[in-house]
PDB file of N, CA and C in Angstrom:
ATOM      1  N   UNK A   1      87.315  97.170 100.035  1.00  0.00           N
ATOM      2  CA  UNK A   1      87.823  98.474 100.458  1.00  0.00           C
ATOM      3  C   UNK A   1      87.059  99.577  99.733  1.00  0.00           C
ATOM      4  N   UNK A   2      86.344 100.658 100.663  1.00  0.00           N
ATOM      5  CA  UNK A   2      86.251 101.393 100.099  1.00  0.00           C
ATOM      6  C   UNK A   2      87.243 102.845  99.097  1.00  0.00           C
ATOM      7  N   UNK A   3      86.165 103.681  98.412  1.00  0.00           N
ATOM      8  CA  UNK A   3      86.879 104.446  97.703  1.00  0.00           C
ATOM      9  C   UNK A   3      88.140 105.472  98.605  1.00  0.00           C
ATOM     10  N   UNK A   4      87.111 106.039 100.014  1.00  0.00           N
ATOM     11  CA  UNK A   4      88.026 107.025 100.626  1.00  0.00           C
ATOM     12  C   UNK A   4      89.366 106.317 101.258  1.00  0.00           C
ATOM     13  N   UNK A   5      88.887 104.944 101.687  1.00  0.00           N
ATOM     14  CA  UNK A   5      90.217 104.134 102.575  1.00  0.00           C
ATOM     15  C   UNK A   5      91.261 103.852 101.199  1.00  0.00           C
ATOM     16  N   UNK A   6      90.988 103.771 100.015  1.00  0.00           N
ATOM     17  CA  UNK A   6      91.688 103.840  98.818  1.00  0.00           C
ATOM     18  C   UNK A   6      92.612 105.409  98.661  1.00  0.00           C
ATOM     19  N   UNK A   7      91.939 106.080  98.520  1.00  0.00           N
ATOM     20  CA  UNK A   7      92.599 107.335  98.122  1.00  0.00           C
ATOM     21  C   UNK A   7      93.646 108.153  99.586  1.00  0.00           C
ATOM     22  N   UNK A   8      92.994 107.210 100.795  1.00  0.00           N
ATOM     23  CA  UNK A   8      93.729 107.856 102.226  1.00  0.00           C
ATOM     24  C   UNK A   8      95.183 106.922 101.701  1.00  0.00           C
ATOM     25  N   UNK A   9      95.071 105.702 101.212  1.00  0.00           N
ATOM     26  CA  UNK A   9      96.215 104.858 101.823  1.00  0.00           C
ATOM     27  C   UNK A   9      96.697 105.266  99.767  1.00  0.00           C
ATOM     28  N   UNK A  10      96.638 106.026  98.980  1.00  0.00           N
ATOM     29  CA  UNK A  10      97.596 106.222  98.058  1.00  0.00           C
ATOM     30  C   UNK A  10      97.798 107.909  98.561  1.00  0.00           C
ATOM     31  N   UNK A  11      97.528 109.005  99.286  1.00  0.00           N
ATOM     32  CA  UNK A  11      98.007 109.685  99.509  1.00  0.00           C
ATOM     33  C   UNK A  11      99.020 109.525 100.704  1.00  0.00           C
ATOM     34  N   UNK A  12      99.079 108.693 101.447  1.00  0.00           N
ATOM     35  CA  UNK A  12     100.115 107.986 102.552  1.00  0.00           C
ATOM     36  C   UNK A  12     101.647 107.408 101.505  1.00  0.00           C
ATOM     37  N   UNK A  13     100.852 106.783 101.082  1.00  0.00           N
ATOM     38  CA  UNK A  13     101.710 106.380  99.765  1.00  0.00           C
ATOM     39  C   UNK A  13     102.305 107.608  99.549  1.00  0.00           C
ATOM     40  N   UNK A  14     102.016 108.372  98.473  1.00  0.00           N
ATOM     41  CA  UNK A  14     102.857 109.574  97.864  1.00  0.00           C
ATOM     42  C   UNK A  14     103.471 110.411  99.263  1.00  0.00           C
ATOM     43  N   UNK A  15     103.204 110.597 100.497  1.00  0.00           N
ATOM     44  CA  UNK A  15     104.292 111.245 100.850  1.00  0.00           C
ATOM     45  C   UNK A  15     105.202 110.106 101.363  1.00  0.00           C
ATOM     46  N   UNK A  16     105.089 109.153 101.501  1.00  0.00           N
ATOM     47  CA  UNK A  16     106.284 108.045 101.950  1.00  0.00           C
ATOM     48  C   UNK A  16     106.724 108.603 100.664  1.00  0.00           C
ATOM     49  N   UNK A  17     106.401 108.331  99.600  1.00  0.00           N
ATOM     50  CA  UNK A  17     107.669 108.395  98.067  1.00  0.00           C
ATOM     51  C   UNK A  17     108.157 109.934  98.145  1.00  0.00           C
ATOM     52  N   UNK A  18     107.897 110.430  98.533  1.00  0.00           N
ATOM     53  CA  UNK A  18     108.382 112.178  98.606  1.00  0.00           C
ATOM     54  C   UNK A  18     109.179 112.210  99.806  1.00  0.00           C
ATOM     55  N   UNK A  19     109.248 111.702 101.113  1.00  0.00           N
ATOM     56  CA  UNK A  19     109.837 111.554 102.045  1.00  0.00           C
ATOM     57  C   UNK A  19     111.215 111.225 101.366  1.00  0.00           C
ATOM     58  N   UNK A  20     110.925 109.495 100.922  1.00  0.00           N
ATOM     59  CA  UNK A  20     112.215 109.307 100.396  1.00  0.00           C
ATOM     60  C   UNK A  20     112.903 109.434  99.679  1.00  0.00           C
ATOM     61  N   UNK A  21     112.586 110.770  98.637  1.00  0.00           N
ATOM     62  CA  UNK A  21     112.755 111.335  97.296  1.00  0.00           C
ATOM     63  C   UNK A  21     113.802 111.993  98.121  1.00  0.00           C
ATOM     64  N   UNK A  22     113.054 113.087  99.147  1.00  0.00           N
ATOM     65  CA  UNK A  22     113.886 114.100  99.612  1.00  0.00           C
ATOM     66  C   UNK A  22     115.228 113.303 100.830  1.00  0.00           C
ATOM     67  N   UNK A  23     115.258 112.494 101.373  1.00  0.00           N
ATOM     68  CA  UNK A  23     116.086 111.260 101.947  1.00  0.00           C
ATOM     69  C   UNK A  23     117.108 111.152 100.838  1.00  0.00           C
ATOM     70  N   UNK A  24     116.527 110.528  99.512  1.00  0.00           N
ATOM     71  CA  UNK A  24     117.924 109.967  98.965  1.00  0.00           C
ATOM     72  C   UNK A  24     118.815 111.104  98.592  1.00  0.00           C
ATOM     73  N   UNK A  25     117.672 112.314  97.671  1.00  0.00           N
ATOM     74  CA  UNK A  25     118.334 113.939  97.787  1.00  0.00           C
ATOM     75  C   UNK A  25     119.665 114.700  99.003  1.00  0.00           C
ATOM     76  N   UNK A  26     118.965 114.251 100.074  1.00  0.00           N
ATOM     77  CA  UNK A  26     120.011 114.725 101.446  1.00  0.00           C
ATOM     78  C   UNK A  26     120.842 113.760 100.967  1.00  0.00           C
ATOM     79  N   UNK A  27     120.862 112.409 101.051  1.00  0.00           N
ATOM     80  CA  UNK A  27     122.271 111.260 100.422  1.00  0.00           C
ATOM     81  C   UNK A  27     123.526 111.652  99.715  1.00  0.00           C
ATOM     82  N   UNK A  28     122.571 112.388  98.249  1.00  0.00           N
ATOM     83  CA  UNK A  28     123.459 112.639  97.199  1.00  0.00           C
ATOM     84  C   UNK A  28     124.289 113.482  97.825  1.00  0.00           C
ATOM     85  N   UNK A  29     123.492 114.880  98.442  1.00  0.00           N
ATOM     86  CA  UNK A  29     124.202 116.119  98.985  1.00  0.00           C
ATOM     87  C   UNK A  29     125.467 116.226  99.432  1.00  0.00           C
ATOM     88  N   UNK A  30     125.297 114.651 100.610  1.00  0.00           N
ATOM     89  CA  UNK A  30     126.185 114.323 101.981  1.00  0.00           C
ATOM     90  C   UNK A  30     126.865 113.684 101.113  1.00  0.00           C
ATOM     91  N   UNK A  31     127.184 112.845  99.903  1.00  0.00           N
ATOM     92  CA  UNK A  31     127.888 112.010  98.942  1.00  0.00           C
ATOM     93  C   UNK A  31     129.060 113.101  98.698  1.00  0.00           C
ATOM     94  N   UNK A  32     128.436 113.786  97.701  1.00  0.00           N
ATOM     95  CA  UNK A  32     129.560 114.997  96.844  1.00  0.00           C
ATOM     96  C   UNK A  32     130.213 116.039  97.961  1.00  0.00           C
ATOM     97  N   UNK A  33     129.630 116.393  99.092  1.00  0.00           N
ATOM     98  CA  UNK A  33     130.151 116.561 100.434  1.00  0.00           C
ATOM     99  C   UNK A  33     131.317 116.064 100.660  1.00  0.00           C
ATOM    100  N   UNK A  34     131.179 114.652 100.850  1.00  0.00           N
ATOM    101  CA  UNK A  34     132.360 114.029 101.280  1.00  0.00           C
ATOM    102  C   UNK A  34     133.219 113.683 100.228  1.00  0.00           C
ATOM    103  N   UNK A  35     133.063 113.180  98.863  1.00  0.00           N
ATOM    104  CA  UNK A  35     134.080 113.230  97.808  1.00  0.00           C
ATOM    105  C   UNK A  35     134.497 115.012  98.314  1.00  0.00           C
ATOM    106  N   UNK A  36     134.050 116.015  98.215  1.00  0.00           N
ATOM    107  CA  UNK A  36     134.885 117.147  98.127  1.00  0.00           C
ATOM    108  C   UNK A  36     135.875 117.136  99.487  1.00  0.00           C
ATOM    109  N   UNK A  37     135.306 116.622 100.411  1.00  0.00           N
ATOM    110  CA  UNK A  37     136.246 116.785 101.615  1.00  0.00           C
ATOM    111  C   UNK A  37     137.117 115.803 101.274  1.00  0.00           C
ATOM    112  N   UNK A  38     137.070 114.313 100.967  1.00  0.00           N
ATOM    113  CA  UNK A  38     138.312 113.550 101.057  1.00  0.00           C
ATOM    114  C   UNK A  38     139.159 113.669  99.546  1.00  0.00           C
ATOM    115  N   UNK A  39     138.743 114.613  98.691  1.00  0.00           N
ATOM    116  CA  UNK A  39     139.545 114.711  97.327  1.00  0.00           C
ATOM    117  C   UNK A  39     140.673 115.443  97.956  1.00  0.00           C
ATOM    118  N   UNK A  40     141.692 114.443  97.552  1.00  0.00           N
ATOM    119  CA  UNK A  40     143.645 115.512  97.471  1.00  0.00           C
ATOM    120  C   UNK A  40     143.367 116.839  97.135  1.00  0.00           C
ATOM    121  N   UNK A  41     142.182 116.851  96.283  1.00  0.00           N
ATOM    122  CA  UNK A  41     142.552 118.056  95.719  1.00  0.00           C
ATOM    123  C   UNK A  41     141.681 119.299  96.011  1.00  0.00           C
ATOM    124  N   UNK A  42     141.404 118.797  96.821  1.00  0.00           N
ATOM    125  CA  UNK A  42     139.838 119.915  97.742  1.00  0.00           C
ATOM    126  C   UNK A  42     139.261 120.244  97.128  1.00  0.00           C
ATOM    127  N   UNK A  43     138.648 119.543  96.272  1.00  0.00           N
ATOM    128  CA  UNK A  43     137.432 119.180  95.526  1.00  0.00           C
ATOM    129  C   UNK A  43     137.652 119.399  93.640  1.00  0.00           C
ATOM    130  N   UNK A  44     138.424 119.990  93.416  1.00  0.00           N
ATOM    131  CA  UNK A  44     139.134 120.660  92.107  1.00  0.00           C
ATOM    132  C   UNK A  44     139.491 118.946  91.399  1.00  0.00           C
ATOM    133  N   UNK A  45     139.024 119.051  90.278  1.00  0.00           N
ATOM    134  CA  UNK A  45     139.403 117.405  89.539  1.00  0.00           C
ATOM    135  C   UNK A  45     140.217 118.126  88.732  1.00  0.00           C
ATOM    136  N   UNK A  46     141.243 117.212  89.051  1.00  0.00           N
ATOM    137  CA  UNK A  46     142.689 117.604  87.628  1.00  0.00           C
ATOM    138  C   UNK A  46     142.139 117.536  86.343  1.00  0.00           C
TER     139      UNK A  46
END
């Protein structure tokens, strides 16, 4: 393999890992989202 087919397929690489950086990010978001919607206490921890 050359050098450029090297550096094409680790910059493919880094945005797959940034894709799913920002993926698991939206996750967390939609996580604490829904703990606040299904908390008794509308979101307020005793």
């Amino acid at each position: 393999m050359s050098d450029p087919q090297i550096r094409e397929q680790v910059e493919r690489i880094g945005e797959t890992y940034a894709e799913v950086k920002n993926a698991m990010a939206d996750l967390d978001r939609e996580m604490v989202r829904l703990e606040i919607l299904l908390s008794p206490w509308g979101g307020d921890k005793p």
